[in-house]
Protein backbone atom coordinates (compact mmCIF):
# COMPACT_ATOMS: atom_id res chain seq x y z
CA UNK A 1 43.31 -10.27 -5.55
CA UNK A 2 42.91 -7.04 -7.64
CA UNK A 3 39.77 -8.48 -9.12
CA UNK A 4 37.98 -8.63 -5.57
CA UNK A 5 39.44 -4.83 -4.86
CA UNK A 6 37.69 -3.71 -8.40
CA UNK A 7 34.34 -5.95 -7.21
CA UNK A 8 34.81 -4.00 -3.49
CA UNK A 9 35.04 -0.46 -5.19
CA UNK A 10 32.66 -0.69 -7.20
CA UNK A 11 30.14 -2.05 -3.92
CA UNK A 12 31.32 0.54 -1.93
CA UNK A 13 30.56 3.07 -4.72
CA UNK A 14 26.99 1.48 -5.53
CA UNK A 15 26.00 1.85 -1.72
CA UNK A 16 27.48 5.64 -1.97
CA UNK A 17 25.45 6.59 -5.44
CA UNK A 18 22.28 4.79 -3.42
CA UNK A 19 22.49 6.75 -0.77
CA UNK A 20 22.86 9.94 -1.67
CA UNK A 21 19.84 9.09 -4.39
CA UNK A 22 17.92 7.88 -1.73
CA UNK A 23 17.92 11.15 0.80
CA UNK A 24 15.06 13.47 0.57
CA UNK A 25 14.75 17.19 -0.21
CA UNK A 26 11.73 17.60 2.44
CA UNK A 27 12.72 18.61 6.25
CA UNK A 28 10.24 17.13 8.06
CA UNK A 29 7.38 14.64 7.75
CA UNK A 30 4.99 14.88 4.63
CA UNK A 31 1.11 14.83 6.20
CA UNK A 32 -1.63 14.51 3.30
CA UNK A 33 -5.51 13.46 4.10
CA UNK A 34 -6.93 11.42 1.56
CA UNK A 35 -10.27 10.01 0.75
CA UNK A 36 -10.94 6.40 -0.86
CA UNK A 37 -13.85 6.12 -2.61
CA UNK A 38 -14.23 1.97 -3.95
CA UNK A 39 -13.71 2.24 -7.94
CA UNK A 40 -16.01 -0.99 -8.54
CA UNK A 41 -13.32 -2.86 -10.10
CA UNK A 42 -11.52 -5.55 -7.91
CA UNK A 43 -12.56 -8.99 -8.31
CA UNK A 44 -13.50 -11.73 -6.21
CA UNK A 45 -10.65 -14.22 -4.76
CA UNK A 46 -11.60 -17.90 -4.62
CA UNK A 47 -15.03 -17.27 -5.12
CA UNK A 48 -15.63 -14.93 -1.93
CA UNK A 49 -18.12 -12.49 -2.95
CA UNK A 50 -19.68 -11.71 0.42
CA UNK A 51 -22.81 -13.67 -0.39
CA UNK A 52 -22.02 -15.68 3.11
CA UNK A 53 -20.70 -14.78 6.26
CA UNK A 54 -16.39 -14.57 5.81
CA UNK A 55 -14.54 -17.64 7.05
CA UNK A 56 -10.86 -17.38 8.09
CA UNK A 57 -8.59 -17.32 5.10
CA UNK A 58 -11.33 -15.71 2.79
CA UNK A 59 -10.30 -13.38 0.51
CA UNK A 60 -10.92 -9.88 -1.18
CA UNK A 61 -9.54 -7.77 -3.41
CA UNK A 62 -10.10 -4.15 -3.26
CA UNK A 63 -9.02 -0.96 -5.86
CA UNK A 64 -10.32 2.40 -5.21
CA UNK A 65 -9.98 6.21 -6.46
CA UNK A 66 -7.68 8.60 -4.25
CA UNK A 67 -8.78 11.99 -3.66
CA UNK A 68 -7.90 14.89 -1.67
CA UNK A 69 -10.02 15.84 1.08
CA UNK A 70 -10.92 19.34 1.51
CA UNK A 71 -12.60 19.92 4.47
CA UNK A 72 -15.99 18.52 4.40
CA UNK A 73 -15.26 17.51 0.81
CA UNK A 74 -13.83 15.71 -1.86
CA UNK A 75 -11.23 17.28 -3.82
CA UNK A 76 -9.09 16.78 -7.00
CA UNK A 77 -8.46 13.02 -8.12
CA UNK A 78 -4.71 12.31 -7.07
CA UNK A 79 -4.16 8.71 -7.64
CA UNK A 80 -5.91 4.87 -7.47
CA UNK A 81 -4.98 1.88 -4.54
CA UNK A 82 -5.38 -1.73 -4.91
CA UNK A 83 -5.18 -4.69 -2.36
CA UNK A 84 -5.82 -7.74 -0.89
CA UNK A 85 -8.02 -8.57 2.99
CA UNK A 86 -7.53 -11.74 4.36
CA UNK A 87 -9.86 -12.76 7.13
CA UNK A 88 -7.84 -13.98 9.96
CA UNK A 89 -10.50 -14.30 12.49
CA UNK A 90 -14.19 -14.21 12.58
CA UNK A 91 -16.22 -13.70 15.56
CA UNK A 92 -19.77 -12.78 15.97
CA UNK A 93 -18.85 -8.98 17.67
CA UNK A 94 -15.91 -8.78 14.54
CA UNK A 95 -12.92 -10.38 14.01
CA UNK A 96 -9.45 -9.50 12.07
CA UNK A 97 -8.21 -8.94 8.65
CA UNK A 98 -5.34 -8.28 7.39
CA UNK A 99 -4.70 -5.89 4.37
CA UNK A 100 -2.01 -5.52 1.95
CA UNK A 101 -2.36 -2.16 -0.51
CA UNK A 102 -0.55 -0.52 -2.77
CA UNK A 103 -1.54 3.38 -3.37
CA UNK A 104 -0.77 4.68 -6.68
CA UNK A 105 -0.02 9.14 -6.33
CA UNK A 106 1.43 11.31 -8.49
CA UNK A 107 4.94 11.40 -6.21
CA UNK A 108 5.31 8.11 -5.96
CA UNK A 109 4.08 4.76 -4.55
CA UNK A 110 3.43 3.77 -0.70
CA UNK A 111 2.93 0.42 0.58
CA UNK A 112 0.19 -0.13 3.03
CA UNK A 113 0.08 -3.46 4.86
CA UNK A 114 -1.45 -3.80 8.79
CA UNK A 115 -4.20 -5.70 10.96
CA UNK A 116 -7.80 -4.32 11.74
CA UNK A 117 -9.57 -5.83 14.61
């Protein structure tokens, strides 16, 4: 029975340590505008190279440079993204992916994922 008290503490102490680590020394939401510009480097999935109109399940990876935008302009270089589109649908006026990105910045790393129609 003491074992399982031990095990409990130390849970109990793990959650504690994790969240006071995990609160944040900002007060409010952090806004930041940033401009993707394509880096050239992702690869083709299964062979999709946009030679041909997508098909649903096609797929496409993506990696581009982060900047800062300034206005009317690019600023300094603050970090690289890479993902994955899948085509969901495809329709002669559109149609719907859905994307999956990571984005690499100097603070840390945010996960992107969502649908475009």
């Amino acid at each position: 029975m003491r074992k399982y008290g031990f095990v409990l503490v130390l849970v109990a102490l793990s959650v504690a340590v994790w969240v006071a680590s995990s609160g944040s020394a900002i007060s409010g939401p952090q806004v930041f505008t940033l401009l993707s510009v394509d880096s050239g480097t992702a690869q083709p999935i299964n062979g999709f190279t946009f030679d041909r109109a997508p098909r649903a399940g096609d797929q496409f990876g993506f990696a581009d440079n982060l900047y800062k935008w300034a206005g009317s302009k690019r600023g300094a270089k603050v970090g690289s993204d890479q993902g994955i589109g899948t085509f969901l649908t495809v329709t002669q006026s559109g149609g719907s992916q859905v994307f999956d990105a990571q984005a690499n910045l100097s603070g840390g790393t945010i996960l992107v994922g969502g649908i475009l129609n």
